[in-house]
Protein backbone atom coordinates (compact mmCIF):
# COMPACT_ATOMS: atom_id res chain seq x y z
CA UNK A 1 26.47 -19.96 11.92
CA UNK A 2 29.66 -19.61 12.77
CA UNK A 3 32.93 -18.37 10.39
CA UNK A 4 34.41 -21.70 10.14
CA UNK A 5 31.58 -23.23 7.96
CA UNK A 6 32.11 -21.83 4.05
CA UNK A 7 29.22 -20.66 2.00
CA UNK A 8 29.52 -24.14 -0.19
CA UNK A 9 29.60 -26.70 2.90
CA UNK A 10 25.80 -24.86 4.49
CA UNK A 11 24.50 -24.98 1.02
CA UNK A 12 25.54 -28.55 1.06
CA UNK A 13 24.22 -29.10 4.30
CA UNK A 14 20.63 -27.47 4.02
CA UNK A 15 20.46 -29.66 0.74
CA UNK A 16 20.98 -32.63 3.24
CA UNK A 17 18.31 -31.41 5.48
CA UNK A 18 16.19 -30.58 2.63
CA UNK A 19 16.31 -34.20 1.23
CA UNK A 20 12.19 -35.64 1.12
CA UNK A 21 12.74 -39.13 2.16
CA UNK A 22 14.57 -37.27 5.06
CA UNK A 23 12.19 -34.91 6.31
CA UNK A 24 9.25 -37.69 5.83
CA UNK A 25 11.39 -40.16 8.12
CA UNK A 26 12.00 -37.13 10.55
CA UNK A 27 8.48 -36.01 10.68
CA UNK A 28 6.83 -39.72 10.36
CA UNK A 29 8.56 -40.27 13.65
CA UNK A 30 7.83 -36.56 15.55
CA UNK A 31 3.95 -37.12 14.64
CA UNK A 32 3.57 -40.83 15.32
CA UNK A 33 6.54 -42.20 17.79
CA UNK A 34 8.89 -44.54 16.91
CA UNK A 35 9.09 -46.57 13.61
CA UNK A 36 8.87 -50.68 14.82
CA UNK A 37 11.69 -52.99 13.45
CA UNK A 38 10.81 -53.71 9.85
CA UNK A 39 8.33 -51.28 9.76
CA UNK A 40 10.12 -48.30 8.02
CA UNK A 41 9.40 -50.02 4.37
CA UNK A 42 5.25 -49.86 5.39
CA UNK A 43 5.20 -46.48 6.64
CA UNK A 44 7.59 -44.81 3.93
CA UNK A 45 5.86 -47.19 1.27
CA UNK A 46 6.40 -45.17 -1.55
CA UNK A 47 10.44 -44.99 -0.84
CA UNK A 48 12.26 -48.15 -2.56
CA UNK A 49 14.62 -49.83 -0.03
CA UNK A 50 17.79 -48.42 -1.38
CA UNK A 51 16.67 -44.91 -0.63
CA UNK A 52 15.24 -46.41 2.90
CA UNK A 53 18.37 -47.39 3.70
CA UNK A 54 20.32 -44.61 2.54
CA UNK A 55 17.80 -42.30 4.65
CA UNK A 56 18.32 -43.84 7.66
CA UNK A 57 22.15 -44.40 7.19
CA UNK A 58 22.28 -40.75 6.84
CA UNK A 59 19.92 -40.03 9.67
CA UNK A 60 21.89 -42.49 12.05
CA UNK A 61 25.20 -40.60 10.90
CA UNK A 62 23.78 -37.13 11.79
CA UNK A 63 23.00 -38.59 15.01
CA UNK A 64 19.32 -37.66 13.96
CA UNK A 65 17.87 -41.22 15.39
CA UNK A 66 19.00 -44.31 16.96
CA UNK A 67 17.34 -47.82 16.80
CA UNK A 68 15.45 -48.45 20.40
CA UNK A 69 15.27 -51.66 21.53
CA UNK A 70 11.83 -53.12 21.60
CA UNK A 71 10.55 -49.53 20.28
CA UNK A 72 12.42 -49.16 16.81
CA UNK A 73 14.42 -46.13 15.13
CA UNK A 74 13.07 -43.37 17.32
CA UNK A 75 14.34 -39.63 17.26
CA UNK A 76 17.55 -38.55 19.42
CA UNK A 77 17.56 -34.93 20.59
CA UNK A 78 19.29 -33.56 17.79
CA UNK A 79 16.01 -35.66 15.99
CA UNK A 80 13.52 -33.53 17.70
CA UNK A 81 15.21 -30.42 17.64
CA UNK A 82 15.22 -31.03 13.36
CA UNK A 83 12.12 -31.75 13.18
CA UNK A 84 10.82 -28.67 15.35
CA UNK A 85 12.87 -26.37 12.38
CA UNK A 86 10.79 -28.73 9.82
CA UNK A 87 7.56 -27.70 11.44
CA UNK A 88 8.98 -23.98 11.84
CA UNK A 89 9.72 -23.44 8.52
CA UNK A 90 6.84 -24.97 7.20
CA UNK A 91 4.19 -23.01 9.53
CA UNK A 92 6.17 -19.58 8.05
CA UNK A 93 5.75 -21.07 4.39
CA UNK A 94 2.17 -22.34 5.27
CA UNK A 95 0.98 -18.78 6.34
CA UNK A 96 3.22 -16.79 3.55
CA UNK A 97 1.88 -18.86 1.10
CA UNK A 98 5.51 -20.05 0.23
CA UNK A 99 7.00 -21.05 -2.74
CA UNK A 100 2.75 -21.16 -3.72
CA UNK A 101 -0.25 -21.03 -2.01
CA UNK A 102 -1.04 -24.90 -2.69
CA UNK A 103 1.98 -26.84 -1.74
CA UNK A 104 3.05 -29.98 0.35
CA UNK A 105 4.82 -29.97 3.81
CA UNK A 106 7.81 -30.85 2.51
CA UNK A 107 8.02 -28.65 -0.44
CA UNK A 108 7.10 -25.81 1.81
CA UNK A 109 10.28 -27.38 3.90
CA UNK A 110 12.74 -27.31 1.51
CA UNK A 111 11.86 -24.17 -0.03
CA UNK A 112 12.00 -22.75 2.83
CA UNK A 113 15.15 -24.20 3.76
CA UNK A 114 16.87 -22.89 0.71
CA UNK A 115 15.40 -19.62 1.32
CA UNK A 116 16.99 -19.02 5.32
CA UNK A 117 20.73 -20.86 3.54
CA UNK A 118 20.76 -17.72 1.85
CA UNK A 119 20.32 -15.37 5.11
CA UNK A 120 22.44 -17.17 6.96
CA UNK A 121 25.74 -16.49 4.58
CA UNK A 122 27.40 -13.05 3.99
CA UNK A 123 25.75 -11.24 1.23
CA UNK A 124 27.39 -10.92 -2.09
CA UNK A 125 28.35 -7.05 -2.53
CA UNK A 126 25.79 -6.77 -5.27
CA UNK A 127 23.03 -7.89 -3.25
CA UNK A 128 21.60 -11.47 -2.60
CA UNK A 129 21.22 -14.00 -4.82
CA UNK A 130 18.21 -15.81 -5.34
CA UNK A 131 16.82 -18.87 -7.65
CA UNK A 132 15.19 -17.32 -10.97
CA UNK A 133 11.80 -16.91 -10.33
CA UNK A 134 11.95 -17.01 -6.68
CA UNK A 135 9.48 -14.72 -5.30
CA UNK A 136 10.90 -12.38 -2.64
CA UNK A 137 8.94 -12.43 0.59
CA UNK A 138 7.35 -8.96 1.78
CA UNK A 139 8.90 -7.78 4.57
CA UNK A 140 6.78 -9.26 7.38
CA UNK A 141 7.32 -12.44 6.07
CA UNK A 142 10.75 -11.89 6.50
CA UNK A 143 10.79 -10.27 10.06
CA UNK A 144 8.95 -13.27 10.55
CA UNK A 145 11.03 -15.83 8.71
CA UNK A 146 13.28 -14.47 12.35
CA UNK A 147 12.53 -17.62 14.16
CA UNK A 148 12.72 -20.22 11.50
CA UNK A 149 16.44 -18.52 10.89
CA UNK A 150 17.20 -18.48 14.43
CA UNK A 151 16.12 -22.59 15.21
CA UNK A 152 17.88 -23.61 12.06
CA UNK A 153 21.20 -21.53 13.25
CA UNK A 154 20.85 -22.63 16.45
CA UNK A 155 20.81 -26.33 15.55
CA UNK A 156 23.44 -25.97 12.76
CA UNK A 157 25.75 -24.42 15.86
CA UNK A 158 24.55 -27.08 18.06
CA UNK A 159 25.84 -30.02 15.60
CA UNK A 160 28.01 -28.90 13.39
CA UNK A 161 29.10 -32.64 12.27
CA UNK A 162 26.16 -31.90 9.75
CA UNK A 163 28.68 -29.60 7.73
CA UNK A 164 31.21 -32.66 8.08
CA UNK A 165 28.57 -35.22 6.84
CA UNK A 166 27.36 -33.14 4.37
CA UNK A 167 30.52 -32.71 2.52
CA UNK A 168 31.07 -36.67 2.07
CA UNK A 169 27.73 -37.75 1.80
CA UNK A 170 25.10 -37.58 -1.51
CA UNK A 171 21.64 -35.83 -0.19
CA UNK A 172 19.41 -39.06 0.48
């Protein structure tokens, strides 16, 4: 991360990435291809149309995925490169058992998300801080929490209009 983005605008900005309906959409489209025209509302069933839209608004404005003609919204490179942190962070939660032992992908996402905002900003002179109850990984997990850190800063460096974004737009 570089100096210019403040402590408040990555929080802001991992809470973006963290959103559910936006991971699913992310992920729904790495794992299966493409999402045909007027298909988002069967394959996200359980999302109501407002939050559809407000998903994909968001997605389109982080440049995340474009609309294909004759293939739907599909993933941009910036897409893929998202959803390979998504399935980094996850596989480090998956085998630390993180936040639990029995949790969903994106829970394990988000968490995990939260957890690498906090090693990415200067820490506090008393120490980091960490939500109550948060269990601290050991420390393999976090020599190995390394690469998830390193593909989420590299893709925060690579488009930083997510710290824009994220500063005028509600998390989706």
């Amino acid at each position: 991360m570089t100096a210019s983005v403040t402590t408040a605008e990555l929080r802001d900005t991992v809470t973006m990435l963290g959103s559910p309906a936006l991971i699913r959409l992310i992920t729904e489209i790495d794992d299966n291809g493409p999402i045909p025209p007027r298909g988002l509302a069967r394959t996200l069933a359980d999302l109501s149309s407002h939050h559809l839209r407000q998903t994909t608004d968001v997605a389109r404005a982080l440049g995340l995925v474009s609309v294909r003609p004759g293939d739907g919204l599909g993933l941009t490179t910036s897409g893929s490169e998202l959803a390979d942190v998504y399935d980094a962070t996850a596989r480090w939660a998956r085998r630390h058992a993180y936040p639990t032992r029995v949790c969903d992908f994106t829970s394990r996402v988000q968490h995990t998300l939260s957890l690498l905002a906090q090693t990415l900003v200067p820490v506090p002179v008393d120490g980091p801080r960490r939500p109550a109850g948060d269990p601290l990984p050991s420390v393999q997990a976090d020599a190995d929490l390394a690469r998830p850190r390193d593909l989420l800063r590299q893709w925060l460096h690579a488009y930083p209009q997510a710290a824009r974004l994220a500063e005028s737009e509600p998390a989706a």
